[in-house]
Protein backbone atom coordinates (compact mmCIF):
# COMPACT_ATOMS: atom_id res chain seq x y z
CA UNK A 1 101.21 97.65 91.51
CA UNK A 2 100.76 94.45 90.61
CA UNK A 3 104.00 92.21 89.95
CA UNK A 4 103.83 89.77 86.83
CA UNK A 5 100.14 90.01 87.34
CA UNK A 6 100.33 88.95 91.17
CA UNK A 7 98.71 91.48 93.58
CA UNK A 8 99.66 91.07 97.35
CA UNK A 9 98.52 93.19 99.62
CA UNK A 10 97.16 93.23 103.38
CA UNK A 11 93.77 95.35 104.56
CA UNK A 12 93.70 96.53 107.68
CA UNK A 13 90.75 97.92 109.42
CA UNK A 14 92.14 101.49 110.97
CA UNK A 15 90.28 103.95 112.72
CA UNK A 16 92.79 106.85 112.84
CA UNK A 17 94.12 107.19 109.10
CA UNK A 18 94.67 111.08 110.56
CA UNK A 19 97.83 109.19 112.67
CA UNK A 20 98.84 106.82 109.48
CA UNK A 21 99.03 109.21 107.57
CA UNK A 22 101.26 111.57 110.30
CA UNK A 23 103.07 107.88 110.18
CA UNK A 24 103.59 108.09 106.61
CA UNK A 25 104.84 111.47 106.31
CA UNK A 26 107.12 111.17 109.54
CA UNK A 27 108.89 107.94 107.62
CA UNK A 28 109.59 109.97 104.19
CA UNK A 29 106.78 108.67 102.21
CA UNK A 30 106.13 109.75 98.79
CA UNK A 31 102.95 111.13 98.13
CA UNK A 32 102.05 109.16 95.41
CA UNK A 33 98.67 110.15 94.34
CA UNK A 34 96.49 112.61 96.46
CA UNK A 35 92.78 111.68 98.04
CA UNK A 36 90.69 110.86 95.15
CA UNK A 37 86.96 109.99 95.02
CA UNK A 38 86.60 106.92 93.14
CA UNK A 39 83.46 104.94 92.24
CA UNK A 40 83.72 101.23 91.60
CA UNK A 41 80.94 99.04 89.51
CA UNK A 42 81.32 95.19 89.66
CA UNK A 43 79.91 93.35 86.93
CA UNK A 44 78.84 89.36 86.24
CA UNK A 45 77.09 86.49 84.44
CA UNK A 46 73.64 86.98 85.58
CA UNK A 47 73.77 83.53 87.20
CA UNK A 48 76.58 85.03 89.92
CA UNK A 49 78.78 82.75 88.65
CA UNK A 50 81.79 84.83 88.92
CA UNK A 51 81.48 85.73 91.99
CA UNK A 52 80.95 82.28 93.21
CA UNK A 53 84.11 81.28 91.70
CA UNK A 54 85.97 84.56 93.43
CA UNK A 55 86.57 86.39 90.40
CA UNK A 56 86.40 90.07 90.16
CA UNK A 57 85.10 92.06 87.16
CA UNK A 58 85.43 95.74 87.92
CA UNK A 59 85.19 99.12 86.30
CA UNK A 60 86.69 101.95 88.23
CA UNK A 61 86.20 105.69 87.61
CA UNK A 62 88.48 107.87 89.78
CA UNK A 63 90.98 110.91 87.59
CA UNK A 64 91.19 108.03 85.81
CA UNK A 65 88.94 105.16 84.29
CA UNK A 66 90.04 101.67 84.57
CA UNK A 67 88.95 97.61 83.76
CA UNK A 68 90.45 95.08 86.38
CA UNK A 69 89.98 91.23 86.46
CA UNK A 70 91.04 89.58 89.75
CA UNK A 71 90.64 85.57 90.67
CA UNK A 72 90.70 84.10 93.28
CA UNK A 73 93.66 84.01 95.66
CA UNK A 74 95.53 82.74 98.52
CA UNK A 75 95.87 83.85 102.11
CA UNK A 76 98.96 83.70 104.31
CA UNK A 77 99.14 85.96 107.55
CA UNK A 78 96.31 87.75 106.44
CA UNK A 79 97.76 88.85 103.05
CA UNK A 80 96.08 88.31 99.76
CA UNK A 81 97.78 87.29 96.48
CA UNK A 82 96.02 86.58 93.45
CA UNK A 83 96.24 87.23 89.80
CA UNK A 84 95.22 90.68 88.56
CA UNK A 85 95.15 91.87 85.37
CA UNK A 86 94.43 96.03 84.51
CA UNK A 87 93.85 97.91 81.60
CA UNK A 88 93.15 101.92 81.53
CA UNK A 89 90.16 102.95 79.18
CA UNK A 90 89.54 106.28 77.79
CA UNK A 91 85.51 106.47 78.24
CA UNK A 92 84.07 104.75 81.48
CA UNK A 93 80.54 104.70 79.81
CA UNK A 94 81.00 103.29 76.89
CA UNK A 95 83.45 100.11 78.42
CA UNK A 96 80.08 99.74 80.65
CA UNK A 97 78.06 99.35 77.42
CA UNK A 98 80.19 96.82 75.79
CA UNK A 99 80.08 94.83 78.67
CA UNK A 100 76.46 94.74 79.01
CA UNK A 101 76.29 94.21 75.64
CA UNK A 102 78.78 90.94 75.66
CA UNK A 103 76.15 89.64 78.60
CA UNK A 104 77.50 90.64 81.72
CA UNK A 105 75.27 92.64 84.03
CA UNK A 106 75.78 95.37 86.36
CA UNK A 107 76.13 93.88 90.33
CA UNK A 108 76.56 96.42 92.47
CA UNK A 109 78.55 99.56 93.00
CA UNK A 110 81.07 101.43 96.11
CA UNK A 111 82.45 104.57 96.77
CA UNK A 112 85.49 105.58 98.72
CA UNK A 113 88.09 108.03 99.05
CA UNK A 114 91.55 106.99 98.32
CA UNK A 115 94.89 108.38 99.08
CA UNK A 116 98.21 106.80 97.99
CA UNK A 117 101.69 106.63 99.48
CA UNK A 118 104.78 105.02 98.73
CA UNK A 119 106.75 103.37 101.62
CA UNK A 120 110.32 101.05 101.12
CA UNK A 121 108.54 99.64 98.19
CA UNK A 122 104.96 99.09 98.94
CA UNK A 123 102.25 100.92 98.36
CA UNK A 124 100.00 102.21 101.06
CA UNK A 125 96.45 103.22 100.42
CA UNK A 126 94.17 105.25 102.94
CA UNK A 127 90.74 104.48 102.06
CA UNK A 128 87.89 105.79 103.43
CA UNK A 129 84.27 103.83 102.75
CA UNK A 130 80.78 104.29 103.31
CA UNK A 131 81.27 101.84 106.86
CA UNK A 132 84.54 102.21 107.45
CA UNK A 133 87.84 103.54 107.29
CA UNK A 134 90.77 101.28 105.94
CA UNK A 135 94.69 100.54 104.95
CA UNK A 136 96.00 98.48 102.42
CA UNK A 137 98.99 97.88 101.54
CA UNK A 138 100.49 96.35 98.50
CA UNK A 139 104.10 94.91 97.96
CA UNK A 140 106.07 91.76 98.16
CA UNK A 141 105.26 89.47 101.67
CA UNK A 142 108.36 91.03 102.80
CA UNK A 143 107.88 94.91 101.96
CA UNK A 144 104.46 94.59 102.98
CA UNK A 145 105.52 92.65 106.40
CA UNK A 146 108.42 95.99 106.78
CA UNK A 147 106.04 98.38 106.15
CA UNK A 148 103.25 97.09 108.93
CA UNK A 149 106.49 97.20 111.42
CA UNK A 150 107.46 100.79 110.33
CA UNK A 151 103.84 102.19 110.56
CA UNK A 152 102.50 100.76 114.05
CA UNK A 153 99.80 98.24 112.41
CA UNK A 154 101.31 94.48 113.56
CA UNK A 155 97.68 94.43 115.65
CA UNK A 156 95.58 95.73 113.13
CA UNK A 157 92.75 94.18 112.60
CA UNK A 158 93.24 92.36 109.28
CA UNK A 159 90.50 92.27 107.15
CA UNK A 160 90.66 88.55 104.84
CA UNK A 161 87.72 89.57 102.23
CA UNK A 162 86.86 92.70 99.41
CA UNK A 163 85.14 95.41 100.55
CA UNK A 164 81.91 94.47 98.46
CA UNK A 165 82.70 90.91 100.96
CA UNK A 166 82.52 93.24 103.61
CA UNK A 167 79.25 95.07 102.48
CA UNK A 168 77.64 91.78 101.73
CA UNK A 169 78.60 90.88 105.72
CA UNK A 170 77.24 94.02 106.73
CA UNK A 171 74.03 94.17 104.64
CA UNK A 172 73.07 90.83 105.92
CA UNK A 173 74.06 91.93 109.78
CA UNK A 174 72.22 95.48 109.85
CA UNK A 175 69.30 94.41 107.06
CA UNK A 176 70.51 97.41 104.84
CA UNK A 177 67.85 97.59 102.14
CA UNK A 178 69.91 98.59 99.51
CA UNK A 179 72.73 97.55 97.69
CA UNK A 180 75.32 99.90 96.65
CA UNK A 181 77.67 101.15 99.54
CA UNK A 182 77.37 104.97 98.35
CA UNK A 183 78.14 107.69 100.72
CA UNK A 184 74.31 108.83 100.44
CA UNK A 185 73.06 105.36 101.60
CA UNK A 186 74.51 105.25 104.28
CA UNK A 187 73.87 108.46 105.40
CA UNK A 188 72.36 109.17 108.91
CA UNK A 189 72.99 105.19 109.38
CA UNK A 190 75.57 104.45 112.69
CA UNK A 191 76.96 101.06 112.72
CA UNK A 192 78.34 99.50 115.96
CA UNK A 193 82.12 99.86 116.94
CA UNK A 194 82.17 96.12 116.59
CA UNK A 195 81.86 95.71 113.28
CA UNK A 196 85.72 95.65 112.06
CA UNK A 197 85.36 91.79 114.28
CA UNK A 198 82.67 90.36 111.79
CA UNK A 199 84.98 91.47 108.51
CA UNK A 200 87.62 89.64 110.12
């Protein structure tokens, strides 16, 4: 949803995405795409370099398969904008291969579940993760600012980093020994309530 190649958007740390989502529907929100398991691999030099400069190099696989370059951006209020730039692919695998081949190396990969609403002009996601459950929600600073007011989330807890930021918080905090956030890792692992305050 990206405007010009801008992406602003807000993520919010929400425990009940049963009530958002009640929210959502109450408020005439289009069901834009239903929940969705998508897999994300992040790619980089091998010296980390990207990542040290805040640039994103991502393939995502969901109904869909998709390349995504995101730099660094610029916080205000807790929302993000930064230049994004998205291509679809036909074949997952073999986009993989070329970029290993061109020298980037695999990083790291996530799972989560996704489900996608359209409110007054922004985009809402429900996503749920390995450690956590979470909203984002993409738009203009205005539509985005409209659309916390309309669903109850002013005092959410506004999360300022990615979610592989917030794996790399939590993987240093807990001493997770591995490092893809995958539903099966973190099976049968319980995390403290208080872990939405360290991804603030």
């Amino acid at each position: 949803m990206a405007e010009h190649n801008i992406e602003t958007e807000v993520k919010l740390w929400v425990d009940d995405l049963v009530g958002v989502e009640a929210k959502l529907v109450s408020l005439g929100a289009e069901l834009h795409a239903p929940r969705v398991f998508e897999r994300n691999s992040r790619y980089d030099h091998t010296d980390g370099s990207l990542t040290r400069r805040g640039i994103v190099l991502r393939l995502r696989h969901d109904n869909r398969a998709r390349l995504t370059y995101k730099e660094s951006g610029t916080l205000l209020d807790g929302i993000m904008s930064r230049f994004e730039a998205e291509v679809e692919i036909s074949d997952f695998d073999t986009m993989a291969l070329i970029l290993e081949r061109l020298g980037f190396v695999f990083t790291f990969a996530y799972e989560k579940y996704r489900t996608t609403y359209l409110l007054s002009g922004s985009e809402v996601t429900l996503d749920e993760l390995p450690f956590g459950t979470f909203v984002e929600i993409e738009g203009t600073h205005q539509t985005i600012q409209s659309s916390l007011s309309a669903l109850g989330l002013n005092e959410a807890v506004r999360v300022k980093m990615s979610y592989a930021g917030a794996f790399s918080v939590l993987r240093d905090q807990y001493g997770l020994p591995f490092t893809d956030a995958t539903f099966e890792n973190f099976e049968g692992i319980v995390l403290s309530p208080g872990i939405k305050d360290l991804l603030k």
